[in-house]
C-alpha atoms as a PDB file:
ATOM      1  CA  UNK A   1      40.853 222.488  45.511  1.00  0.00           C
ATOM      2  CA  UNK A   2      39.299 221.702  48.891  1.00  0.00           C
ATOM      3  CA  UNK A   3      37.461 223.761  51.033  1.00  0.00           C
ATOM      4  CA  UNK A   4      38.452 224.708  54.124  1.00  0.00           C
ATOM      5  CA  UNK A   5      36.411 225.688  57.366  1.00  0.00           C
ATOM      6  CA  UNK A   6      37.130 228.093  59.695  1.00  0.00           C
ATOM      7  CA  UNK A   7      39.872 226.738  61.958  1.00  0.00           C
ATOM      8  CA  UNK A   8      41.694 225.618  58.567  1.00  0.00           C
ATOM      9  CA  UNK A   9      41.046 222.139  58.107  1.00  0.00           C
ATOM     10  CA  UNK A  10      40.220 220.877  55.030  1.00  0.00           C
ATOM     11  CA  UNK A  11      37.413 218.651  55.801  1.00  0.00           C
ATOM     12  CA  UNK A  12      39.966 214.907  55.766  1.00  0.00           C
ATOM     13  CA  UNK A  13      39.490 213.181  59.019  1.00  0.00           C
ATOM     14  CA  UNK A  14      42.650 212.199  60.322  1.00  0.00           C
ATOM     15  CA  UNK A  15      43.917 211.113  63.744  1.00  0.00           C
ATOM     16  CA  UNK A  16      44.687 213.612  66.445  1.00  0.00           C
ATOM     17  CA  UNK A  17      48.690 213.319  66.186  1.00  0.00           C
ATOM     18  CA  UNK A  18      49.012 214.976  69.670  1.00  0.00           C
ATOM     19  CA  UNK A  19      46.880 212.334  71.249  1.00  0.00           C
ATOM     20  CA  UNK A  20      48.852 209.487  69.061  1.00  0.00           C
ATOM     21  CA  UNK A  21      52.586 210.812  70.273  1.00  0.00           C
ATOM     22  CA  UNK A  22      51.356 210.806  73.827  1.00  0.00           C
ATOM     23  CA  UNK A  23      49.744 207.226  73.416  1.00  0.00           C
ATOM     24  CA  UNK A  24      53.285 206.555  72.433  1.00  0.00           C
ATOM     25  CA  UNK A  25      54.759 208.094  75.129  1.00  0.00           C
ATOM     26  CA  UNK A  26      53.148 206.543  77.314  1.00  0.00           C
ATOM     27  CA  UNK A  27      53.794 203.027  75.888  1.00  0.00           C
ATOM     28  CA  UNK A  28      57.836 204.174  75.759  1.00  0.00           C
ATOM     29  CA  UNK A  29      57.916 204.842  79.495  1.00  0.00           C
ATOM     30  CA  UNK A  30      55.628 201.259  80.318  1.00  0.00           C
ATOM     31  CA  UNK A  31      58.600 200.145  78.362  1.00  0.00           C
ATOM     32  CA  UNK A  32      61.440 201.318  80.188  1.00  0.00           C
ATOM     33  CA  UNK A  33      60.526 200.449  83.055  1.00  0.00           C
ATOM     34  CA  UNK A  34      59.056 196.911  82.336  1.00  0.00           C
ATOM     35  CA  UNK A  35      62.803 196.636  81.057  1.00  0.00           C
ATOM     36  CA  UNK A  36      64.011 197.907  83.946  1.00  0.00           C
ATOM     37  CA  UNK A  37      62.800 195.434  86.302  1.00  0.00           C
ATOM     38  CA  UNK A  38      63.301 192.604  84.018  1.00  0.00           C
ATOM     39  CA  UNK A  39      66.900 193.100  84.030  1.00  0.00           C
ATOM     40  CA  UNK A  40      66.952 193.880  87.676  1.00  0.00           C
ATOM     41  CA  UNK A  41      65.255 189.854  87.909  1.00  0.00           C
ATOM     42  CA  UNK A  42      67.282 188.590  85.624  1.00  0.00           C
ATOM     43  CA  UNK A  43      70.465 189.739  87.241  1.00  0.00           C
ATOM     44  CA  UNK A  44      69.216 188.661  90.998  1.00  0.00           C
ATOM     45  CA  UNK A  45      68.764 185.000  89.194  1.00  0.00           C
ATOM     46  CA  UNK A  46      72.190 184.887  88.251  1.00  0.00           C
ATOM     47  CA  UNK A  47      73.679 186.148  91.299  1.00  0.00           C
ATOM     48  CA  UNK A  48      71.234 183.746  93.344  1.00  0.00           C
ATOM     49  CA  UNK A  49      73.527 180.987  91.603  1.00  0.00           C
ATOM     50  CA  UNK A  50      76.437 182.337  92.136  1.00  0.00           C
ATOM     51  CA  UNK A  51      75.987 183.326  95.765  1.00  0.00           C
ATOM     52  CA  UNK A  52      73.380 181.863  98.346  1.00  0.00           C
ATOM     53  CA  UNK A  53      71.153 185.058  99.162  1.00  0.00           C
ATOM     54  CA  UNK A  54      70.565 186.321 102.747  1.00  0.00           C
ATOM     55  CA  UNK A  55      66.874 185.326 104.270  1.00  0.00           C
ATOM     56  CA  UNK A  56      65.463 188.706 103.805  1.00  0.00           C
ATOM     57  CA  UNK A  57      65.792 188.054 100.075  1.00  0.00           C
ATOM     58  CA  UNK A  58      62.790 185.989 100.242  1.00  0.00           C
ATOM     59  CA  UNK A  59      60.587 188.274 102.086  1.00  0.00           C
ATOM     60  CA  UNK A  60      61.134 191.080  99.351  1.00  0.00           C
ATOM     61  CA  UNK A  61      60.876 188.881  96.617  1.00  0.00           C
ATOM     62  CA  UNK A  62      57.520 188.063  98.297  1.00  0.00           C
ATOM     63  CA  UNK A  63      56.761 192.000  98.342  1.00  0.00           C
ATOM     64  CA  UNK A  64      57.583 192.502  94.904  1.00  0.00           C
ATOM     65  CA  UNK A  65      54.780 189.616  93.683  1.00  0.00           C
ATOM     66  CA  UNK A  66      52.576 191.336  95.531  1.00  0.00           C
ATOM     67  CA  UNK A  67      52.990 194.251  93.672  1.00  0.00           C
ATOM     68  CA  UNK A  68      53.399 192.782  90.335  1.00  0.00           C
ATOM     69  CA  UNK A  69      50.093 190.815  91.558  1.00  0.00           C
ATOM     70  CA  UNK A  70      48.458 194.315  92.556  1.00  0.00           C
ATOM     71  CA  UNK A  71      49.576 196.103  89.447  1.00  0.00           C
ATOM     72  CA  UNK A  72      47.710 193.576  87.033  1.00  0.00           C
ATOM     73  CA  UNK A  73      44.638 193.536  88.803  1.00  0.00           C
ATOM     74  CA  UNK A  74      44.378 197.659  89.258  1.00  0.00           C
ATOM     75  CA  UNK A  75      42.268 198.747  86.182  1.00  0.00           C
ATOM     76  CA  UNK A  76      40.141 196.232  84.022  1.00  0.00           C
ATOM     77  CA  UNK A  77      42.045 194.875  80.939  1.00  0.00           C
ATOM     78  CA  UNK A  78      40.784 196.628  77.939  1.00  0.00           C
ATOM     79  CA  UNK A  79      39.670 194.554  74.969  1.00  0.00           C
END
């Protein structure tokens, strides 16, 4: 039998579960979006050759590199 101490653990170390569904979470929503805009792309490609695309196209194509370009550089990669 093991022994227990006062908040009712029995002395195993085992990983927070709270902090490992949230982890999870987190990497579920990263997901959905990275999905998200990966099908948006891939759909803009085929309609690009279907149909010519109006100038502006460029421009916020431009935009969204920046981003893309701003979003990999925010926070150090961790190792």
């Amino acid at each position: 039998m093991e022994s227990t101490d006062s908040m009712g653990s029995t002395g195993d170390v085992q990983p927070c579960s709270k902090r490992s569904r949230q982890e999870t979470s987190e990497e579920e929503e990263y997901e959905k979006y990275l999905q998200t805009a990966e099908s948006s792309l891939k759909t803009l490609c085929t309609l690009t050759g279907q149909i010519p695309p109006p100038q502006w196209v460029t421009a916020r194509l431009l935009d969204l590199q920046a981003l893309i370009t701003r979003i990999n550089t925010a926070r150090p990669l961790k190792t």
